[in-house]
PDB file of N, CA and C in Angstrom:
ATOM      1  N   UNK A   1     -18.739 164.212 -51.840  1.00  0.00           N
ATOM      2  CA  UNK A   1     -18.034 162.960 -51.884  1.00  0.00           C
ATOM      3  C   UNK A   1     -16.612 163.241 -52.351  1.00  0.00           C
ATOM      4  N   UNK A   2     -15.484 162.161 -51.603  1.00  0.00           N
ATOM      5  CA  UNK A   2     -13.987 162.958 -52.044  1.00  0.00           C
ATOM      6  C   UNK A   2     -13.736 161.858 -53.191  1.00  0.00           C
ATOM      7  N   UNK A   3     -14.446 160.754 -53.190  1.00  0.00           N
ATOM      8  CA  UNK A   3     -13.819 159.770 -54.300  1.00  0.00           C
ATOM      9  C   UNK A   3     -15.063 159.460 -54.346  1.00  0.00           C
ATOM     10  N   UNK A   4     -15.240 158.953 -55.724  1.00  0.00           N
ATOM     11  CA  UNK A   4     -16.560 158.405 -56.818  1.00  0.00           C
ATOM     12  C   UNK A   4     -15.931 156.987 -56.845  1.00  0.00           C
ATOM     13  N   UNK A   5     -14.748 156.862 -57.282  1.00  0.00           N
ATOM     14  CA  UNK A   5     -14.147 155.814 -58.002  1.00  0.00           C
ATOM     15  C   UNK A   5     -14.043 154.854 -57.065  1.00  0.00           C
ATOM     16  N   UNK A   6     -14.259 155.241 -55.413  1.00  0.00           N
ATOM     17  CA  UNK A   6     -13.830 154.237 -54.214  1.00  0.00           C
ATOM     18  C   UNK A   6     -15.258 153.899 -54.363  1.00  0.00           C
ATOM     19  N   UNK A   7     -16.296 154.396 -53.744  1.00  0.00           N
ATOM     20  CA  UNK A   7     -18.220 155.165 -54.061  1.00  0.00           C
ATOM     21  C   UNK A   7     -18.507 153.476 -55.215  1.00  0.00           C
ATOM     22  N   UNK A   8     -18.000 153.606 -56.329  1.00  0.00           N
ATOM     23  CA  UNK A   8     -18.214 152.685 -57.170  1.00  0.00           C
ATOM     24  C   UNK A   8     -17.950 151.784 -57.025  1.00  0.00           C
ATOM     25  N   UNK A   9     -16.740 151.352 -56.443  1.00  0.00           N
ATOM     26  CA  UNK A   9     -16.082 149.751 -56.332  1.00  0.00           C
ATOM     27  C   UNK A   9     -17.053 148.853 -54.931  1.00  0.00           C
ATOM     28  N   UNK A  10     -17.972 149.785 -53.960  1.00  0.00           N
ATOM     29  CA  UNK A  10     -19.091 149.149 -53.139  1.00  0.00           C
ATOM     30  C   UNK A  10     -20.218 148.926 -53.964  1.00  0.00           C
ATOM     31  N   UNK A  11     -20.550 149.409 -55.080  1.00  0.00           N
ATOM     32  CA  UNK A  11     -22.007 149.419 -55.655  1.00  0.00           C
ATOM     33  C   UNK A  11     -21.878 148.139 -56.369  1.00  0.00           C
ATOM     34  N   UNK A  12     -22.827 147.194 -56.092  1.00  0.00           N
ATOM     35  CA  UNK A  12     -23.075 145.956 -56.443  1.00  0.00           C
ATOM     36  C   UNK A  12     -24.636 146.321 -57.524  1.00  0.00           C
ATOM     37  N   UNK A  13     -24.567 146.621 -58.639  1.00  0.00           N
ATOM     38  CA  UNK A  13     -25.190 147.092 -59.496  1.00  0.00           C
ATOM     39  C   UNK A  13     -26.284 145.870 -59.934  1.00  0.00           C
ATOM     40  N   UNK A  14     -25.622 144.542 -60.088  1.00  0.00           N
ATOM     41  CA  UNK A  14     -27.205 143.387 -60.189  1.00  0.00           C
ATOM     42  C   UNK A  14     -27.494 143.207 -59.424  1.00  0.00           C
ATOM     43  N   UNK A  15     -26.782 143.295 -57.936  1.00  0.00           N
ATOM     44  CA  UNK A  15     -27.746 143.066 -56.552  1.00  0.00           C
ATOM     45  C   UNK A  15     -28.996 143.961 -56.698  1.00  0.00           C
ATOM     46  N   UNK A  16     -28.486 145.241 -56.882  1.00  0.00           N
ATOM     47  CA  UNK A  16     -29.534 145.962 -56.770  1.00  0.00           C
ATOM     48  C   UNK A  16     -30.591 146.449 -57.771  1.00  0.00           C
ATOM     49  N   UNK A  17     -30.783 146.335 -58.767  1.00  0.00           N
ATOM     50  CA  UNK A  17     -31.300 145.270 -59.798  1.00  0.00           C
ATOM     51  C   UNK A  17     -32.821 144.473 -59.546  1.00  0.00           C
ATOM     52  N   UNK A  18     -31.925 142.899 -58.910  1.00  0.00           N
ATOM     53  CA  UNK A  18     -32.819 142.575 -58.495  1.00  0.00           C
ATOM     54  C   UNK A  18     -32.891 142.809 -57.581  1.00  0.00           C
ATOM     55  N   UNK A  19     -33.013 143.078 -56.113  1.00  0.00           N
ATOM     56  CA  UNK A  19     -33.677 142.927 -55.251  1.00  0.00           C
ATOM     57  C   UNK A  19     -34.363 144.258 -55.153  1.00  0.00           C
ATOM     58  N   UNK A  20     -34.484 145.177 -55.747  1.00  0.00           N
ATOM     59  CA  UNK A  20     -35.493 146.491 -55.707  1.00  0.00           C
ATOM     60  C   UNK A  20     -36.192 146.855 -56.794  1.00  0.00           C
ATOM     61  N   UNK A  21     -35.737 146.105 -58.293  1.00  0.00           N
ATOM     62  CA  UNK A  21     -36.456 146.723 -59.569  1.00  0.00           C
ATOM     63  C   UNK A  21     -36.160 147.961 -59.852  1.00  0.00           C
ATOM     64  N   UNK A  22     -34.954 148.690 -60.059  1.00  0.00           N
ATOM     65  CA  UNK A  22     -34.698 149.964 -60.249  1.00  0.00           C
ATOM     66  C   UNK A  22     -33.763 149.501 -61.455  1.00  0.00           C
ATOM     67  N   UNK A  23     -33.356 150.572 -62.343  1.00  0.00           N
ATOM     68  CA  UNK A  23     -32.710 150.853 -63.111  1.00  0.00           C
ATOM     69  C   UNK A  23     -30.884 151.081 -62.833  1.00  0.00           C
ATOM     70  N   UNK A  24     -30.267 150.164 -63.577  1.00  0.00           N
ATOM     71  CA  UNK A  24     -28.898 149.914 -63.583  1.00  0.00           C
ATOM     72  C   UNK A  24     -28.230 151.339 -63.035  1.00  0.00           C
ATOM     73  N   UNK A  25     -27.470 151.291 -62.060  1.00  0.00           N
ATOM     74  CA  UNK A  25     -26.412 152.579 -61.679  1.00  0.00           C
ATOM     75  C   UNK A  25     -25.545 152.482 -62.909  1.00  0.00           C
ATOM     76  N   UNK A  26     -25.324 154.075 -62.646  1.00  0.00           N
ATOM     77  CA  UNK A  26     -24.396 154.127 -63.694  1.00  0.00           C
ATOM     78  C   UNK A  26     -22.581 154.894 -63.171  1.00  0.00           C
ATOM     79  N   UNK A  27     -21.669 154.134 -63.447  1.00  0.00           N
ATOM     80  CA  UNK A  27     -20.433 154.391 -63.362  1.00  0.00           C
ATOM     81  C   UNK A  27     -20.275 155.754 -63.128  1.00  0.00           C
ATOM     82  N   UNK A  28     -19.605 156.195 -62.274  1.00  0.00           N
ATOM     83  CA  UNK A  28     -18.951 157.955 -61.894  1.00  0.00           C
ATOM     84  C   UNK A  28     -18.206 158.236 -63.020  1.00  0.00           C
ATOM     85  N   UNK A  29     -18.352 159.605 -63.932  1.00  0.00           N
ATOM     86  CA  UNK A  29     -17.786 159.914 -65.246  1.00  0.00           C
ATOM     87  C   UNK A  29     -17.767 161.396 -65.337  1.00  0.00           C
ATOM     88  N   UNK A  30     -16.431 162.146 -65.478  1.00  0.00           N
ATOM     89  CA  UNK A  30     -16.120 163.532 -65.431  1.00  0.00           C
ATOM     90  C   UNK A  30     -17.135 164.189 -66.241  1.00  0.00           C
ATOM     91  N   UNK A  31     -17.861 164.985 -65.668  1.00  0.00           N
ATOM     92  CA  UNK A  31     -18.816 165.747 -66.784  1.00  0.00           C
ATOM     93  C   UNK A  31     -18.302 167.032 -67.075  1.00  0.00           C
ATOM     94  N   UNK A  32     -19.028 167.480 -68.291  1.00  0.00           N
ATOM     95  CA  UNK A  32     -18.273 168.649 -69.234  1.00  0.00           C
ATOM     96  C   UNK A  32     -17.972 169.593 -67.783  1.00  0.00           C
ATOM     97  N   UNK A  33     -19.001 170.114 -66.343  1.00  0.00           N
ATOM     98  CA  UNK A  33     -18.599 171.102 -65.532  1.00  0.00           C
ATOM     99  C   UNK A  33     -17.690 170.824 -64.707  1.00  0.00           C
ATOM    100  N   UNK A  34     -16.723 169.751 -64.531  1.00  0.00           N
ATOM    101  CA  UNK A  34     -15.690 169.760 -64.082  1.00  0.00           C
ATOM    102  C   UNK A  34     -15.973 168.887 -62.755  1.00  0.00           C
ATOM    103  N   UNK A  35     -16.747 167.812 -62.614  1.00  0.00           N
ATOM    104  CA  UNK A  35     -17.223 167.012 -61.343  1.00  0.00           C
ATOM    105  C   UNK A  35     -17.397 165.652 -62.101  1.00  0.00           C
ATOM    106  N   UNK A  36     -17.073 164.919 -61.281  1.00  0.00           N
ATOM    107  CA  UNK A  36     -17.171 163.286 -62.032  1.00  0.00           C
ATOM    108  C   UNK A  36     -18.437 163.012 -60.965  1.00  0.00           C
ATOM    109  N   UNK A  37     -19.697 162.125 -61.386  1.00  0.00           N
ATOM    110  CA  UNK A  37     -20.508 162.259 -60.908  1.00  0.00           C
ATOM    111  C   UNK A  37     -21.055 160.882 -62.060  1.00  0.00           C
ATOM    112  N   UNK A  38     -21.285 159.795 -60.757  1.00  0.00           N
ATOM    113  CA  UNK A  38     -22.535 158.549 -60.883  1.00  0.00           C
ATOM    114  C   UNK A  38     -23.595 158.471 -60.828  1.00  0.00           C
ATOM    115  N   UNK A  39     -24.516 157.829 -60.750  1.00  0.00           N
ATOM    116  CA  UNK A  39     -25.995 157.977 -61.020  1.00  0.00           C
ATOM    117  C   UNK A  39     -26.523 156.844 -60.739  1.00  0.00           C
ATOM    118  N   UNK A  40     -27.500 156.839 -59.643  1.00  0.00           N
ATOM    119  CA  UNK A  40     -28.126 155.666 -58.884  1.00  0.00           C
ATOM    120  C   UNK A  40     -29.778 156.051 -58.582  1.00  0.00           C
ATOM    121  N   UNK A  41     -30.460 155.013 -59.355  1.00  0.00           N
ATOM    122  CA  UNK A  41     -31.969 155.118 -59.168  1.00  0.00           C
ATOM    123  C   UNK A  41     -32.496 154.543 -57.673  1.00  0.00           C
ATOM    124  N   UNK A  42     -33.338 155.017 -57.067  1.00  0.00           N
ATOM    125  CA  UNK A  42     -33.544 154.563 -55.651  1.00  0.00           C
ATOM    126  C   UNK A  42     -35.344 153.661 -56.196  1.00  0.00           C
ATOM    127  N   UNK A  43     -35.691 153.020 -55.234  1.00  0.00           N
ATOM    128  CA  UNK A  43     -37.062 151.885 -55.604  1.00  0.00           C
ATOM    129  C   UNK A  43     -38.465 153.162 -55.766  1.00  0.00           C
ATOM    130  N   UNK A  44     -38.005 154.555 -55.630  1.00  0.00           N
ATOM    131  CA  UNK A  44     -39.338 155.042 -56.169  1.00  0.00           C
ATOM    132  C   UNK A  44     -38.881 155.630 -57.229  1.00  0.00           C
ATOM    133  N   UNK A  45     -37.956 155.702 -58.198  1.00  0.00           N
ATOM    134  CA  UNK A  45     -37.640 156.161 -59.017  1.00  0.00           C
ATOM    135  C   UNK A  45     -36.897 157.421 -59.635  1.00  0.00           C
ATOM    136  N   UNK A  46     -36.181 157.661 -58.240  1.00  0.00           N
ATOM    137  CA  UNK A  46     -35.362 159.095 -58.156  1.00  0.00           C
ATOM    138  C   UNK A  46     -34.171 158.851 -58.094  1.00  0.00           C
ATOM    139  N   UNK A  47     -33.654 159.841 -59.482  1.00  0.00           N
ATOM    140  CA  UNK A  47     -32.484 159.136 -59.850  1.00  0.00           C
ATOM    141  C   UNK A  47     -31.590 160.123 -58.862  1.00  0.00           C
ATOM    142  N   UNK A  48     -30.482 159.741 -58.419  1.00  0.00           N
ATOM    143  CA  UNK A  48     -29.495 159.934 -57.413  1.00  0.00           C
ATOM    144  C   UNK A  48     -28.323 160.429 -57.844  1.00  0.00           C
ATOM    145  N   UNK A  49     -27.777 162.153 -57.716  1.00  0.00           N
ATOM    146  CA  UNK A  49     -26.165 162.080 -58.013  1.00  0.00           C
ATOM    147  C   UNK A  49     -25.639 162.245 -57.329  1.00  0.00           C
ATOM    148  N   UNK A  50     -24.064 161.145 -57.521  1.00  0.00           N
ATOM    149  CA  UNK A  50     -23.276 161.516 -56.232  1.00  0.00           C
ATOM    150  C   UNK A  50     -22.090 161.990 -56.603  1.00  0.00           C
ATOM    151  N   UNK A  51     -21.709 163.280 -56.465  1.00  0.00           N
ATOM    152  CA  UNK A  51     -20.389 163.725 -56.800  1.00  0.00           C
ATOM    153  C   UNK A  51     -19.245 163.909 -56.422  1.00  0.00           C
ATOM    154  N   UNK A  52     -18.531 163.792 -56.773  1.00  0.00           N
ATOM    155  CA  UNK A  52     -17.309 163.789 -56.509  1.00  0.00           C
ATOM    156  C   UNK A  52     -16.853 165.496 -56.523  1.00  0.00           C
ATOM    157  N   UNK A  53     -16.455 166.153 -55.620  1.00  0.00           N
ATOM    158  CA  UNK A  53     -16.120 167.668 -55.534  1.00  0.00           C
ATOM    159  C   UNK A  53     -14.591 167.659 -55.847  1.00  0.00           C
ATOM    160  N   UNK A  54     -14.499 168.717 -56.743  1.00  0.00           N
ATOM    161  CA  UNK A  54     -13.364 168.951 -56.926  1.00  0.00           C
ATOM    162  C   UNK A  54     -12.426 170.058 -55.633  1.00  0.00           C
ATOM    163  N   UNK A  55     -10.926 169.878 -55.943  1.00  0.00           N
ATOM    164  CA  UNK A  55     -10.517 170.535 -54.915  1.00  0.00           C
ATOM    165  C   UNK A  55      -9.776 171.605 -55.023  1.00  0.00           C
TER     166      UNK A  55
END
């Protein structure tokens, strides 16, 4: 992914909420290895990262 921060501004986080019962996404945030990377639970319970690659 080239942007997280664009990635985030589509994620409608109480839509999805309710209409699947999954656990709140969480905001794209630089981690200590140098990738900013969000976190999205899917309806069986696998949590999802999407990163942002550095260049």
């Amino acid at each position: 992914m080239r942007d997280a921060n664009a990635w985030w501004q589509r994620v409608d986080g109480p839509k999805l909420v309710a209409e699947f019962s999954v656990k709140e996404p969480r905001a794209p945030i630089m981690q200590s290895w140098g990738m900013k990377v969000g976190f999205v639970f899917d309806p069986s319970g696998v949590l999802w990262h999407l990163a942002e690659t550095p260049f």
